[in-house]
N, C-alpha and C. Protein backbone atom coordinates (compact mmCIF):
# COMPACT_ATOMS: atom_id res chain seq x y z
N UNK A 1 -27.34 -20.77 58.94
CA UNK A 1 -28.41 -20.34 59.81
C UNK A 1 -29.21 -21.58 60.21
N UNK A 2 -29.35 -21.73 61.31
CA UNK A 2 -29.92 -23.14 61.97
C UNK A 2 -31.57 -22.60 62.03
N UNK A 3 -32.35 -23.58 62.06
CA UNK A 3 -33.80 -23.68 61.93
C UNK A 3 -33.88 -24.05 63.20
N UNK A 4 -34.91 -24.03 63.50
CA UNK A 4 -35.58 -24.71 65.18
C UNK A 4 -37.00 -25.20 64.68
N UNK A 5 -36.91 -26.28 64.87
CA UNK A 5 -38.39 -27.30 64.69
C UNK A 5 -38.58 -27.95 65.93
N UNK A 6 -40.08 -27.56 66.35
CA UNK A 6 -40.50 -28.14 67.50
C UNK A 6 -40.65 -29.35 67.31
N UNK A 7 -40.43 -30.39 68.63
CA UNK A 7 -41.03 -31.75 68.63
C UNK A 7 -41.71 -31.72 68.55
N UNK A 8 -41.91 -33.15 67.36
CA UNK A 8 -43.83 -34.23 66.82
C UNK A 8 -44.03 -34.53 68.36
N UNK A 9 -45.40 -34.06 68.37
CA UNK A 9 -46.43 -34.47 69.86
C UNK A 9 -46.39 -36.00 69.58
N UNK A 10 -46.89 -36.91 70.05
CA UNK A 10 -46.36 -38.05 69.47
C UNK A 10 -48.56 -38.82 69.58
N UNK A 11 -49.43 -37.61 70.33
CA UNK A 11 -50.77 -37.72 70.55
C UNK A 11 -50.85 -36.89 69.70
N UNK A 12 -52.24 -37.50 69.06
CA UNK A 12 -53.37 -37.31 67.56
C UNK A 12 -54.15 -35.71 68.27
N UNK A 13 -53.64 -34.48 67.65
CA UNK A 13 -54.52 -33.49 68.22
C UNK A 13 -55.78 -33.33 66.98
N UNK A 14 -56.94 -32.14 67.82
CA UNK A 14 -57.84 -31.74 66.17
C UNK A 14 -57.47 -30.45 65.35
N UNK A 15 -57.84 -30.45 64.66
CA UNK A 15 -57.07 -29.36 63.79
C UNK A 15 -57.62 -28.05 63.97
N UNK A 16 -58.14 -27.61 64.87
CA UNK A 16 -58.35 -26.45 65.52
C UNK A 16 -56.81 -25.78 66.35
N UNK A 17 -56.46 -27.11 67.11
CA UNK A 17 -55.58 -26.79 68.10
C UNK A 17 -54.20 -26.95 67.02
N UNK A 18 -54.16 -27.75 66.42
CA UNK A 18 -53.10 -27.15 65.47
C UNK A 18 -52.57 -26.14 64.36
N UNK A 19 -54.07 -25.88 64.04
CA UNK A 19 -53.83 -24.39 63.70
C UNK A 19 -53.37 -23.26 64.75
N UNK A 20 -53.93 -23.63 66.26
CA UNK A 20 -53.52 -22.36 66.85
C UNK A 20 -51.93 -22.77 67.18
N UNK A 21 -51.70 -23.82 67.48
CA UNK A 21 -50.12 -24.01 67.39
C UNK A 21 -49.15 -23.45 66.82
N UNK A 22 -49.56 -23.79 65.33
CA UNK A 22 -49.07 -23.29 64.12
C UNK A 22 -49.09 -21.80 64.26
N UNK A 23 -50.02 -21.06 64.85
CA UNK A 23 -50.05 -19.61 64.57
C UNK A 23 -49.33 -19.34 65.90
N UNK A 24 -49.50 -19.70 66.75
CA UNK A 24 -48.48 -18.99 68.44
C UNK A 24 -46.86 -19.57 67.69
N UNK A 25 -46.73 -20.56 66.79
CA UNK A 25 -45.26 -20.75 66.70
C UNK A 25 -44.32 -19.65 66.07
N UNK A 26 -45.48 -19.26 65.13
CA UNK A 26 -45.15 -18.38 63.74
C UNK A 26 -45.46 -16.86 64.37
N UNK A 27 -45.44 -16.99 65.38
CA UNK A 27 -46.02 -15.67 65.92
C UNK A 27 -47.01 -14.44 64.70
N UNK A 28 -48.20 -15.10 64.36
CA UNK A 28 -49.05 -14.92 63.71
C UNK A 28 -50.59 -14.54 64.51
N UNK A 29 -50.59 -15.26 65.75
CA UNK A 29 -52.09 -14.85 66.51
C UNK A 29 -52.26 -13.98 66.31
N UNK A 30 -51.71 -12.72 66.85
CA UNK A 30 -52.02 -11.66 67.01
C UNK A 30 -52.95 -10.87 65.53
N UNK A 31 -52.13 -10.74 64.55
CA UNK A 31 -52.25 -10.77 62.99
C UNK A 31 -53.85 -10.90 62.89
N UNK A 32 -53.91 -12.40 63.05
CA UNK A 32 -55.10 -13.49 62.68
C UNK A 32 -56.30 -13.08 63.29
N UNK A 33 -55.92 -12.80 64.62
CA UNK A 33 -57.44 -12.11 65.52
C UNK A 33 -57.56 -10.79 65.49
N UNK A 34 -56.77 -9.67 64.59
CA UNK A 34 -56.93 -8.77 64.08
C UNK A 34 -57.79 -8.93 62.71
N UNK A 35 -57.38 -9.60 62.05
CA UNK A 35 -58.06 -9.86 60.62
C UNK A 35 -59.62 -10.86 60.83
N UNK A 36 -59.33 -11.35 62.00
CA UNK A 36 -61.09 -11.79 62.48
C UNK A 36 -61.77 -10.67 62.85
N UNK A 37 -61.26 -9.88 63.57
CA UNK A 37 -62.32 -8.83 64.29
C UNK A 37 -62.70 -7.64 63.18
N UNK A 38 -62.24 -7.46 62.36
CA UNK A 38 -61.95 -6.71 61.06
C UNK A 38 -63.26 -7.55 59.92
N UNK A 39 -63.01 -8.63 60.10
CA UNK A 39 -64.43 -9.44 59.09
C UNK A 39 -65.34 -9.87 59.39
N UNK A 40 -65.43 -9.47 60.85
CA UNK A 40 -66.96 -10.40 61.81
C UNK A 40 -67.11 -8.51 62.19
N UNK A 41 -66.73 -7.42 61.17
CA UNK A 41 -67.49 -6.41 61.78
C UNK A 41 -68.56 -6.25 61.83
N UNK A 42 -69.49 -6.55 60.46
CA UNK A 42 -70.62 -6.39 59.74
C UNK A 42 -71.61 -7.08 61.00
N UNK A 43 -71.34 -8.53 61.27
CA UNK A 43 -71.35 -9.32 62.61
C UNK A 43 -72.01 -8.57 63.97
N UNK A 44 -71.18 -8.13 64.08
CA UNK A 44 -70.76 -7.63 65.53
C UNK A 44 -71.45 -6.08 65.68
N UNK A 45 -71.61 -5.41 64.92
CA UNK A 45 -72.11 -3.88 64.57
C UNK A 45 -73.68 -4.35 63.86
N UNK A 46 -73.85 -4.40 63.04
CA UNK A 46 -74.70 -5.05 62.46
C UNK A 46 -75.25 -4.38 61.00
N UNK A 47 -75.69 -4.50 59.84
CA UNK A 47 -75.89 -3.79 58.65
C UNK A 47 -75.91 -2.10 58.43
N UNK A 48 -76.41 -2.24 58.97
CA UNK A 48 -76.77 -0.49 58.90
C UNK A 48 -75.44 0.50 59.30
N UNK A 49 -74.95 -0.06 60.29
CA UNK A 49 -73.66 0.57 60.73
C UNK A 49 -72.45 0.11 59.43
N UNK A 50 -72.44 -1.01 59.50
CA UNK A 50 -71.26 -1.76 58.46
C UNK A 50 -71.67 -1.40 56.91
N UNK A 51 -72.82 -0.60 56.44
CA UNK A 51 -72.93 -0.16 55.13
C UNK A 51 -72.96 1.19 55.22
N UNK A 52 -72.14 1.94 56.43
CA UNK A 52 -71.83 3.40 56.51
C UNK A 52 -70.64 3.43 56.90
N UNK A 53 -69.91 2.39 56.67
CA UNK A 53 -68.36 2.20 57.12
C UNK A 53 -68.01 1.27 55.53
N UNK A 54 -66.76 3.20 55.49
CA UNK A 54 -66.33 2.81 53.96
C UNK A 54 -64.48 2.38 54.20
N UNK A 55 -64.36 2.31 55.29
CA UNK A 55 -62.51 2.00 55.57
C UNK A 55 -62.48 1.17 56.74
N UNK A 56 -61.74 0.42 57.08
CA UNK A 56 -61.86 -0.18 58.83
C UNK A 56 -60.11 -0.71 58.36
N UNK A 57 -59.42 -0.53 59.27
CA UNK A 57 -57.98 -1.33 59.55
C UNK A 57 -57.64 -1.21 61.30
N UNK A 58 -56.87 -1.86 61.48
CA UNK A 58 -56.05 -1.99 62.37
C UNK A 58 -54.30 -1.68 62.96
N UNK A 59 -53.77 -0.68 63.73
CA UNK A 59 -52.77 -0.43 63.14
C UNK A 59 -51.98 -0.27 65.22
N UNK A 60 -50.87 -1.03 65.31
CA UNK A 60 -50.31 -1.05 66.80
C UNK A 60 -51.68 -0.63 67.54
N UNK A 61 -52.77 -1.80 67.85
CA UNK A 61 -53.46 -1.95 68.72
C UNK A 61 -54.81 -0.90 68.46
N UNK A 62 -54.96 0.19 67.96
CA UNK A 62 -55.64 0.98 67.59
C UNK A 62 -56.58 0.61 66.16
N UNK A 63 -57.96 0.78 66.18
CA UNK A 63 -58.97 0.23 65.88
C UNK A 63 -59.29 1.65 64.63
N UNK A 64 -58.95 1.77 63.05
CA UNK A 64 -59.54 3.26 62.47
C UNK A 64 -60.41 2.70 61.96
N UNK A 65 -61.44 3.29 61.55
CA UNK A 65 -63.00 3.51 61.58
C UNK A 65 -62.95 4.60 60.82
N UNK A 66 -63.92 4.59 59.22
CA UNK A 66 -64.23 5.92 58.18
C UNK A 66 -65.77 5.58 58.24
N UNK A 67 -66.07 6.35 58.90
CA UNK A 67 -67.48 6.45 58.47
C UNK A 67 -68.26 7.22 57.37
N UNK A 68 -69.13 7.01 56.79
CA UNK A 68 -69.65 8.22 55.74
C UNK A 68 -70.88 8.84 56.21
N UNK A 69 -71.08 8.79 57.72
CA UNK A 69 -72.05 9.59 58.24
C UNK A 69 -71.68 10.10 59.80
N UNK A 70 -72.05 11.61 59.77
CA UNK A 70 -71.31 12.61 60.57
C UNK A 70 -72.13 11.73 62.30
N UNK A 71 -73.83 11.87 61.92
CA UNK A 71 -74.73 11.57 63.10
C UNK A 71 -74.08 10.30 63.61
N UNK A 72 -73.94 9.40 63.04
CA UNK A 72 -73.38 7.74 63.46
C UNK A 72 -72.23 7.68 64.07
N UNK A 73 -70.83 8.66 63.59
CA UNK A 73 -69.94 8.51 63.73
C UNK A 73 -69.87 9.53 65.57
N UNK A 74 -70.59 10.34 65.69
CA UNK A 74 -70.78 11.19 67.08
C UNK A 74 -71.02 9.78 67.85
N UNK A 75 -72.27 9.37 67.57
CA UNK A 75 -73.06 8.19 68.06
C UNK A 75 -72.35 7.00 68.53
N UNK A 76 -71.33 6.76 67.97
CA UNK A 76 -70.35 5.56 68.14
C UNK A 76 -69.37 6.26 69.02
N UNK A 77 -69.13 7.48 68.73
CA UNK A 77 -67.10 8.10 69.44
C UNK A 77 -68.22 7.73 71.27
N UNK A 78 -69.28 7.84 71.30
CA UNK A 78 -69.45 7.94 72.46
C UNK A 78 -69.68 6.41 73.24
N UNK A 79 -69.69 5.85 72.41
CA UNK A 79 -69.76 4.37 72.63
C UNK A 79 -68.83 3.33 72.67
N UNK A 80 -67.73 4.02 73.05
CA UNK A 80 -66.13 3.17 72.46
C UNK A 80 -66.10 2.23 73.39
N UNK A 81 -66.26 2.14 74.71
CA UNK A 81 -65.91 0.93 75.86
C UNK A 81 -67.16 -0.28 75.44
N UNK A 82 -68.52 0.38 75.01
CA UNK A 82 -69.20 -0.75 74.74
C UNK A 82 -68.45 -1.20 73.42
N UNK A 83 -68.11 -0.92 72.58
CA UNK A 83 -67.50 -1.81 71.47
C UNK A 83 -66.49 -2.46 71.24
N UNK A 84 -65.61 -1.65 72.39
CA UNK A 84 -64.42 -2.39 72.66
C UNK A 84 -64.98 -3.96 73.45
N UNK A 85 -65.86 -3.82 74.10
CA UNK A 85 -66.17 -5.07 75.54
C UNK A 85 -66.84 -5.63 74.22
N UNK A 86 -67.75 -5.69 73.02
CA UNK A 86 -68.52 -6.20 72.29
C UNK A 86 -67.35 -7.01 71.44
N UNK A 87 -65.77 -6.47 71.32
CA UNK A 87 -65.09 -7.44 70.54
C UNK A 87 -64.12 -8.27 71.58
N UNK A 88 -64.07 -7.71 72.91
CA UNK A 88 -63.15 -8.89 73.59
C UNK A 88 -64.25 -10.03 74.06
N UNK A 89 -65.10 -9.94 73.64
CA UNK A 89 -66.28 -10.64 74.05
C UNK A 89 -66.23 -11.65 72.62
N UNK A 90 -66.00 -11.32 71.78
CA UNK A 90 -66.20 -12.08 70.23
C UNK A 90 -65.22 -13.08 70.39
N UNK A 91 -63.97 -11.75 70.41
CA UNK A 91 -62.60 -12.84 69.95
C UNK A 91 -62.32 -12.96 71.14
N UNK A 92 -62.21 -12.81 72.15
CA UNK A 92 -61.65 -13.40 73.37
C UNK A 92 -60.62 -13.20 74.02
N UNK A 93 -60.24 -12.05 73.54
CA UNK A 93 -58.89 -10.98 74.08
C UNK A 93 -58.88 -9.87 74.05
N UNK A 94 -57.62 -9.19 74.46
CA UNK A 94 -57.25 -7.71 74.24
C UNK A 94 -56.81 -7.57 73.05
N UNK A 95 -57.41 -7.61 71.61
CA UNK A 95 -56.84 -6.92 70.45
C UNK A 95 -56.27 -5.65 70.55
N UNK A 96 -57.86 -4.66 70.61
CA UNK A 96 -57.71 -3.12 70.53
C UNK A 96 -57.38 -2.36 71.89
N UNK A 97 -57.15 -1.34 71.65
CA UNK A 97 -56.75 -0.67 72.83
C UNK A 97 -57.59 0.75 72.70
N UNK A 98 -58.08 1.25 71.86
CA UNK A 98 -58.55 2.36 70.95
C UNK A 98 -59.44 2.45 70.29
N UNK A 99 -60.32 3.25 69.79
CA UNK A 99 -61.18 3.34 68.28
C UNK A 99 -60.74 4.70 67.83
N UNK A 100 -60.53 4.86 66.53
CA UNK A 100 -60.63 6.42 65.74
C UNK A 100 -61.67 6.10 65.10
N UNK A 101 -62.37 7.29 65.08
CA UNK A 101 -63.78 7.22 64.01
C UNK A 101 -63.10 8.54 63.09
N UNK A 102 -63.19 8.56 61.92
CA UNK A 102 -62.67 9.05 60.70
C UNK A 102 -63.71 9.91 60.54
């Protein structure tokens, strides 16, 4: 089974851009800015919401959400395009496609 190794750039990059290298090679981005948007929730929502959210994953593009309060969780299902625009705004793409609130 043959390997494929990209050519050494032969210019000094910073290690920002070689991490993202490293991750578009390994086909990992995707993964990675799932597992960012997943830990900058608390972030992005802000305490009060993120200490009534007892589950959060990600699963083929779709965003699940357990909330442990009925009022919050109405409150949010109606708010899905602002939160969706609040994380392509963070991370800088189309992650989600969806929210389930639990």
């Amino acid at each position: 089974m043959a390997k494929y190794y990209s050519k050494r750039k032969s210019e000094t990059t910073s290690v920002g851009d070689a991490i993202s290298d490293l991750l578009q090679q390994y086909h990992l981005q995707e993964r990675f800015d799932e597992k960012r948007l997943i830990h900058s929730w608390k972030k992005l929502m802000g305490a009060t919401i993120a200490n009534r959210t007892s589950k959060i994953f990600i699963k083929n593009k779709v965003l699940f959400i357990e909330l442990s309060s009925a009022p919050l969780k109405k409150e949010l299902s109606m708010s899905k395009a602002k939160i969706i625009s609040i994380f392509e705004k963070e991370i800088g793409k189309n992650i989600i496609k969806e929210i389930i609130f639990m």
